[in-house]
Protein backbone atom coordinates (compact mmCIF):
# COMPACT_ATOMS: atom_id res chain seq x y z
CA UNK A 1 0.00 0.00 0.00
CA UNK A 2 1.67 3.59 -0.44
CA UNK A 3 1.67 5.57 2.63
CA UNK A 4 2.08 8.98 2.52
CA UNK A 5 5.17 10.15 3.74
CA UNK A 6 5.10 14.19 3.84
CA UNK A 7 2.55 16.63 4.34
CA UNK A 8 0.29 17.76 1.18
CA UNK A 9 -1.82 21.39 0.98
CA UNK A 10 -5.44 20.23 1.73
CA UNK A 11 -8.69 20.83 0.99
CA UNK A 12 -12.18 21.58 2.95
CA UNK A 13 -13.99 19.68 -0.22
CA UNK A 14 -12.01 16.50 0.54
CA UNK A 15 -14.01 13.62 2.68
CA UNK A 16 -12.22 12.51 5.72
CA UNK A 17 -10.51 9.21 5.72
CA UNK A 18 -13.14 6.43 6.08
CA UNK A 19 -12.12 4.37 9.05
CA UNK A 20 -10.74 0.86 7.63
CA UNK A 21 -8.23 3.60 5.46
CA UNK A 22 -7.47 5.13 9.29
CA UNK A 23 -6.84 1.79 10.87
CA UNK A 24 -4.43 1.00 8.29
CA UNK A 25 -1.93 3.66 8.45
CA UNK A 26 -2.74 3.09 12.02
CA UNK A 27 -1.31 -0.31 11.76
CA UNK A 28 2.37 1.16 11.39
CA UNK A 29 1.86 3.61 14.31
CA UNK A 30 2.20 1.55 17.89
CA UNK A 31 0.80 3.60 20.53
CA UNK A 32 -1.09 5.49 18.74
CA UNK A 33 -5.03 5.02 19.00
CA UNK A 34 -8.55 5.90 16.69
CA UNK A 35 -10.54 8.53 18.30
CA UNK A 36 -14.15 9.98 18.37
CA UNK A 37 -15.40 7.89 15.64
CA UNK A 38 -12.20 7.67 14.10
CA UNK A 39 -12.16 11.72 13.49
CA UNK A 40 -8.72 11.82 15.74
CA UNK A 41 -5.90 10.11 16.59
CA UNK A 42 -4.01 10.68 19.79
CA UNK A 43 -0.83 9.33 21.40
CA UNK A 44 0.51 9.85 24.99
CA UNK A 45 4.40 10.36 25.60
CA UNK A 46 5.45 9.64 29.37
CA UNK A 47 8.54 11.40 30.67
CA UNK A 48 10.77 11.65 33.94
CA UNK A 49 9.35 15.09 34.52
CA UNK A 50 7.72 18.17 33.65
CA UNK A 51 10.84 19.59 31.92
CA UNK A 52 11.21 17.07 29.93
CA UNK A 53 7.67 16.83 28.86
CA UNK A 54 8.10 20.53 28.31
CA UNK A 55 11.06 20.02 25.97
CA UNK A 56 9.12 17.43 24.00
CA UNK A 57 5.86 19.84 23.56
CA UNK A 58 8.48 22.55 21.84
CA UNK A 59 9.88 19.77 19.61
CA UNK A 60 6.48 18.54 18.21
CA UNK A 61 5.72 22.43 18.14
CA UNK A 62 8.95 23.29 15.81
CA UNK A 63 7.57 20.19 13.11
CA UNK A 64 3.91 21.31 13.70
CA UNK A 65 5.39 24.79 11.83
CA UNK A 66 7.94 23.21 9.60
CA UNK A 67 5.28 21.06 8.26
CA UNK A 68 2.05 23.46 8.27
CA UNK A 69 0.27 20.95 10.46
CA UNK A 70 -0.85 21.46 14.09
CA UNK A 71 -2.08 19.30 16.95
CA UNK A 72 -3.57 19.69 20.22
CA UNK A 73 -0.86 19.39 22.85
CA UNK A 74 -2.08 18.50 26.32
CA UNK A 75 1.29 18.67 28.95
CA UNK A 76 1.67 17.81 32.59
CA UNK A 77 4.22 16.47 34.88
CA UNK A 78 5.67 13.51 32.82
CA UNK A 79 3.42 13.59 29.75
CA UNK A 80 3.00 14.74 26.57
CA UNK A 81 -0.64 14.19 24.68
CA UNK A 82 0.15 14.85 20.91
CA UNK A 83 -3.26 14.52 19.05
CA UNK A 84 -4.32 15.56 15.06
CA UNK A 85 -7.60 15.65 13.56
CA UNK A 86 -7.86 17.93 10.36
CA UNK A 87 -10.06 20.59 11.19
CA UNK A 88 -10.70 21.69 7.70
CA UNK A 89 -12.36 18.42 6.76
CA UNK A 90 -13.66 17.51 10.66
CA UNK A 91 -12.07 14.41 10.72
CA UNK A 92 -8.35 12.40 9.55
CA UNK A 93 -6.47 13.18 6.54
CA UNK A 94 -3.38 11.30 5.33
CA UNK A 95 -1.30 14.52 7.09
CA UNK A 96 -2.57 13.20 10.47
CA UNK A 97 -0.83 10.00 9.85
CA UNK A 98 2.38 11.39 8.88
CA UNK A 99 2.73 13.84 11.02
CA UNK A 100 2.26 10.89 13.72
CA UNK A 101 5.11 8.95 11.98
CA UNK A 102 7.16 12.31 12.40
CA UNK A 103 6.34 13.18 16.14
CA UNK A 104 7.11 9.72 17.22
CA UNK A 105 11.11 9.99 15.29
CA UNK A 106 11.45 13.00 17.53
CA UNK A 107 14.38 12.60 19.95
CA UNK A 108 13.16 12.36 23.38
C-alpha cells in the first residue's frame, strides 16, 4: 500500500478518511489510537518530569510549523498528549498519519 510520507496542501472539499483507510496507516503507528469515531488520533508520551515533557511539547511544536500541520498538545508532569484531527475536513487526513510517523522519530 503507499503511505504517505510528507505533508500535502489540503482541501475543505475533501471527505475525511473512512475508518478501515485510518486503521491502516494506524497499523504502522504503535501507541497510537482511533478517536471519536475515528475523526482523531491521539498518542501519549510519558517522561521523567515536567521539563522534559516541556522540551518534548516545543519539539512537536517546531515540526507542527515546519510542516504546516498542528495538533492539540495537552502537557503535565511527565506527559506529553500529541493529538491531530484535520479541522478543515472535521475528521483524519493522510497529514494526520504522517505527522504521527514524524512526532514519534522526535528525539526524546
Amino acid at each position: 500500500m503507499d503511505k504517505p510520507t510528507k505533508c500535502v496542501p489540503c482541501s475543505s472539499s475533501l471527505p475525511p478518511l473512512e475508518k478501515e483507510k485510518c486503521e491502516e496507516y494506524l497499523a504502522d503507528l504503535p501507541g497510537w489510537e482511533l478517536l471519536d469515531d475515528a475523526c482523531a488520533i491521539a498518542r501519549k508520551y510519558t517522561f521523567k518530569n515536567f521539563v522534559q515533557a516541556m522540551e518534548f511539547a516545543e519539539k512537536v511544536g517546531h515540526l507542527a510549523e515546519e510542516m504546516g500541520h498542528h495538533p492539540v498538545l495537552t502537557v503535565g508532569w511527565g506527559f506529553c498528549q500529541v493529538r491531530f484531527k484535520t479541522s478543515k475536513i472535521n475528521g483524519l487526513h493522510a497529514n494526520d498519519f504522517v505527522m504521527a510517523g514524524l512526532v514519534d522519530k522526535l528525539p526524546g
